[in-house]
Protein backbone atom coordinates (compact mmCIF):
# COMPACT_ATOMS: atom_id res chain seq x y z
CA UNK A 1 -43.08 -32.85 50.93
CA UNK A 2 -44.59 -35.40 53.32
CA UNK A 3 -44.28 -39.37 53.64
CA UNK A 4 -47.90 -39.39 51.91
CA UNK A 5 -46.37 -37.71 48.78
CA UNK A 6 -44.30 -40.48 48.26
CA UNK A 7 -45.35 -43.03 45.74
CA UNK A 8 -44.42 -46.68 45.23
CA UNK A 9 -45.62 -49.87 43.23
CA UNK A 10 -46.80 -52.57 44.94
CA UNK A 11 -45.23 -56.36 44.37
CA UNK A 12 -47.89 -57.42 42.16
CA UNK A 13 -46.90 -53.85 40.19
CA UNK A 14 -49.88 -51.58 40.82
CA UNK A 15 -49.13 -47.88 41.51
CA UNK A 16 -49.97 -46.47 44.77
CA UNK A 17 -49.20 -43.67 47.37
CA UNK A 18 -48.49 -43.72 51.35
CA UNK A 19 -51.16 -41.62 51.69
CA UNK A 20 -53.31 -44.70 51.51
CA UNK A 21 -51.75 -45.42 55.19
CA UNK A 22 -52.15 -41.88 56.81
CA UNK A 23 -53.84 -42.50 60.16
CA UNK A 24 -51.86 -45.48 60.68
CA UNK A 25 -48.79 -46.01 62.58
CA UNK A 26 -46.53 -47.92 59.91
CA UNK A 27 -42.94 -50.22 60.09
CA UNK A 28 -41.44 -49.56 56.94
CA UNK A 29 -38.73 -52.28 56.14
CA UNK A 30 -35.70 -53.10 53.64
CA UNK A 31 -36.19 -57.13 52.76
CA UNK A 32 -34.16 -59.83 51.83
CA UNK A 33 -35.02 -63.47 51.06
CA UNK A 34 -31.58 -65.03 50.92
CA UNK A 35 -29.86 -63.01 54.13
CA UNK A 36 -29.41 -64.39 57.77
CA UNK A 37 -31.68 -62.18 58.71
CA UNK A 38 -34.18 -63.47 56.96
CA UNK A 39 -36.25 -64.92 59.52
CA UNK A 40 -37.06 -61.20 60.77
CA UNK A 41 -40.01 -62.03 58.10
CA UNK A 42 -41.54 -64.44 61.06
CA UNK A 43 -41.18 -61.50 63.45
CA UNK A 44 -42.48 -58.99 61.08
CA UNK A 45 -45.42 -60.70 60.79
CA UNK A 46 -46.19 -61.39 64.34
CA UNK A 47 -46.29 -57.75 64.96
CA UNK A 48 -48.59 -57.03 61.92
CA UNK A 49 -50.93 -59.65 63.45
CA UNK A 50 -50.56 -58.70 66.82
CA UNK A 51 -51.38 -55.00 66.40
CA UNK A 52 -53.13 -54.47 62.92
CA UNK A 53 -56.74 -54.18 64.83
CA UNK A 54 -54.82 -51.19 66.29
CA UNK A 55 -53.75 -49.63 63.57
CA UNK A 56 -49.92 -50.63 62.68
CA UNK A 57 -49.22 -51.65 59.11
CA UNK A 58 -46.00 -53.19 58.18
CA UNK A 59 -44.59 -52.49 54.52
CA UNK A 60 -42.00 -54.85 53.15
CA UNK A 61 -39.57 -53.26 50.62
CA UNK A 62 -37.58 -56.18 48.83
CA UNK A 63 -33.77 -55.07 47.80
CA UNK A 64 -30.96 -56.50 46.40
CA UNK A 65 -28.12 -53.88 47.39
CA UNK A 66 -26.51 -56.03 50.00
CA UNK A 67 -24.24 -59.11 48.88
CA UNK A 68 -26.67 -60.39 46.11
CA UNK A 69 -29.48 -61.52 48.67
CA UNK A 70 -33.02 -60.47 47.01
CA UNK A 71 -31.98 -61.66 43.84
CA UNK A 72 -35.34 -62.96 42.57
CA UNK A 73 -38.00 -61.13 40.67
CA UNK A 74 -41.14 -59.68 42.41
CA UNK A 75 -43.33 -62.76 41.54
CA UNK A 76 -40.91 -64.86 43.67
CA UNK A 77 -40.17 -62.94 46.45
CA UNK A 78 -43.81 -62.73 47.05
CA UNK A 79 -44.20 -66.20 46.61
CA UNK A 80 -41.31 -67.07 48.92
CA UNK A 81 -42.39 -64.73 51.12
CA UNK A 82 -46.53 -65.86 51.69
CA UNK A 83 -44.90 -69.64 51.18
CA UNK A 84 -42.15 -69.72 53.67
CA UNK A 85 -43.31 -66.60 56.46
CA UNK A 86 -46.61 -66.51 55.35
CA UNK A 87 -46.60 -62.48 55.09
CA UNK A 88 -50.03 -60.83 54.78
CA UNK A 89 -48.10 -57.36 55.33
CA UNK A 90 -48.06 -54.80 52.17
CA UNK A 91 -45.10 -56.06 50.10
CA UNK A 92 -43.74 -53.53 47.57
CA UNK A 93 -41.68 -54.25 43.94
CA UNK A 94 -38.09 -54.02 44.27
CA UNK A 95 -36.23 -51.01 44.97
CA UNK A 96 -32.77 -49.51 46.29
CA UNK A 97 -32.41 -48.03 49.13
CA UNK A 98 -29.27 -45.76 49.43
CA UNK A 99 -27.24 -44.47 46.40
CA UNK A 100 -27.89 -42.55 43.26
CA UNK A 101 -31.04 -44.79 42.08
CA UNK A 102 -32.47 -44.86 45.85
CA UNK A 103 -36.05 -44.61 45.58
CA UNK A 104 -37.77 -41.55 47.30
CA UNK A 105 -39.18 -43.29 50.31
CA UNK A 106 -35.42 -43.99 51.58
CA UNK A 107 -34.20 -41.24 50.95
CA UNK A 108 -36.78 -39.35 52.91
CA UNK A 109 -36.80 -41.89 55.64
CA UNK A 110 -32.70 -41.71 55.66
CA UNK A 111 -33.01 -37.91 56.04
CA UNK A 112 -35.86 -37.18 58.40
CA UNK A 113 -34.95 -39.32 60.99
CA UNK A 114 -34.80 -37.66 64.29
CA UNK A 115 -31.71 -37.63 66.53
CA UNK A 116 -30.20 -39.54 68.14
CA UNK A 117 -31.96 -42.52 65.82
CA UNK A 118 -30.75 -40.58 62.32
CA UNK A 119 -27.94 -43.02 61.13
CA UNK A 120 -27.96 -41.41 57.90
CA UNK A 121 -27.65 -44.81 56.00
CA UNK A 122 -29.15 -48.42 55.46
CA UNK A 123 -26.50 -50.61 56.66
CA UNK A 124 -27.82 -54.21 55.44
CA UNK A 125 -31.90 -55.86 55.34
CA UNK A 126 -34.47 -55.20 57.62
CA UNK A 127 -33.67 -52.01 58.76
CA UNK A 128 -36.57 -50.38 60.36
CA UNK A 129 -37.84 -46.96 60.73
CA UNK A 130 -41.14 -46.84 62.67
CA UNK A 131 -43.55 -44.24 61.59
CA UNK A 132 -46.52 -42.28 63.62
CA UNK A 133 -49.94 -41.94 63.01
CA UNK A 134 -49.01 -38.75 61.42
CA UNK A 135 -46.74 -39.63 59.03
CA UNK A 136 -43.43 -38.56 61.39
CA UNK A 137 -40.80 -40.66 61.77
CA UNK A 138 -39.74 -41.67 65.09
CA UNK A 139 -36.87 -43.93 65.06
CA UNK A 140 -35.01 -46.24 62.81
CA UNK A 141 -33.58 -49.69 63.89
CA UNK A 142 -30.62 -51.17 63.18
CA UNK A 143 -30.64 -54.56 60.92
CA UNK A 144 -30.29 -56.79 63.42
CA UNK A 145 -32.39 -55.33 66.05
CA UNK A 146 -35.41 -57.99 66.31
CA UNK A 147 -39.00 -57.48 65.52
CA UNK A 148 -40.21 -58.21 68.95
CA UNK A 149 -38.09 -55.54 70.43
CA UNK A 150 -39.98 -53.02 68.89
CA UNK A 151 -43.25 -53.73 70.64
CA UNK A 152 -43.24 -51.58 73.13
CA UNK A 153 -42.20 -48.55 70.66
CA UNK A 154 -45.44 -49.54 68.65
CA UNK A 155 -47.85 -49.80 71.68
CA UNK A 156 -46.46 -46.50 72.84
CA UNK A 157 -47.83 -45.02 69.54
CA UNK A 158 -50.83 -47.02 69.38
CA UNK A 159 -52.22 -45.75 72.89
């Protein structure tokens, strides 16, 4: 199995695949709307419009697994998110990320991360695992690492 086997709904509740991304170099990321880290969104989105002519997507997973804070349905988390952040980024529906009801994509991410960035968990939102052009995974960032650190990661990959 691959990263483009893996499928997922999107916030608006279509079904889809990661294959629709192969070619591109993607920042998959655990969301919250009510955390402290919240603001990552404006960072997030700087990067996707900094380097989406070059090929990076960002994907926005919404979960509510840490303290309560992505407590709102998919309608309003993409309404919070376009209305406060203004996010153009791929947001998906609502999922878990670590435990028995994980969904695939975290699971796969959790356990193919290369060392020394395999943590082998999802410690709180907006953890980030950057992904190549060919679907490998090449690191995963802590929570509280910021979006603009990872620039020069995703120009590395971009050429």
């Amino acid at each position: 199995m691959s990263l483009y086997d893996i499928e997922v709904q999107t916030i608006s509740g279509e079904a889809s695949s990661l294959s629709t991304y192969k070619g591109k170099v993607l920042l998959i990321v655990n969301t919250a709307s009510a955390c402290g880290l919240t603001p990552h969104y404006k960072g997030l989105q700087g990067l996707y419009e900094q380097y989406q002519d070059k090929g990076l997507v960002v994907l926005g997973f919404p979960c509510n697994q840490f303290a309560g804070q992505e407590p709102g349905m998919n309608e309003e988390i993409q309404s919070f998110c376009e209305l406060n952040y203004s996010v153009t980024f791929p947001m998906f529906a609502k999922v878990d990320v670590k435990g028995e009801n994980a969904h695939p994509l975290f699971t796969y991410l959790v356990n193919h991360t290369p060392e020394p960035y395999r943590t082998g968990d999802i410690e709180w939102n907006f953890v980030k695992f950057l992904i190549d052009a060919n679907g490998n995974i090449v690191k995963q960032y802590g929570a509280r690492t910021e979006p603009a650190a990872l620039a020069p990661d995703i120009e590395a990959l971009l050429g």
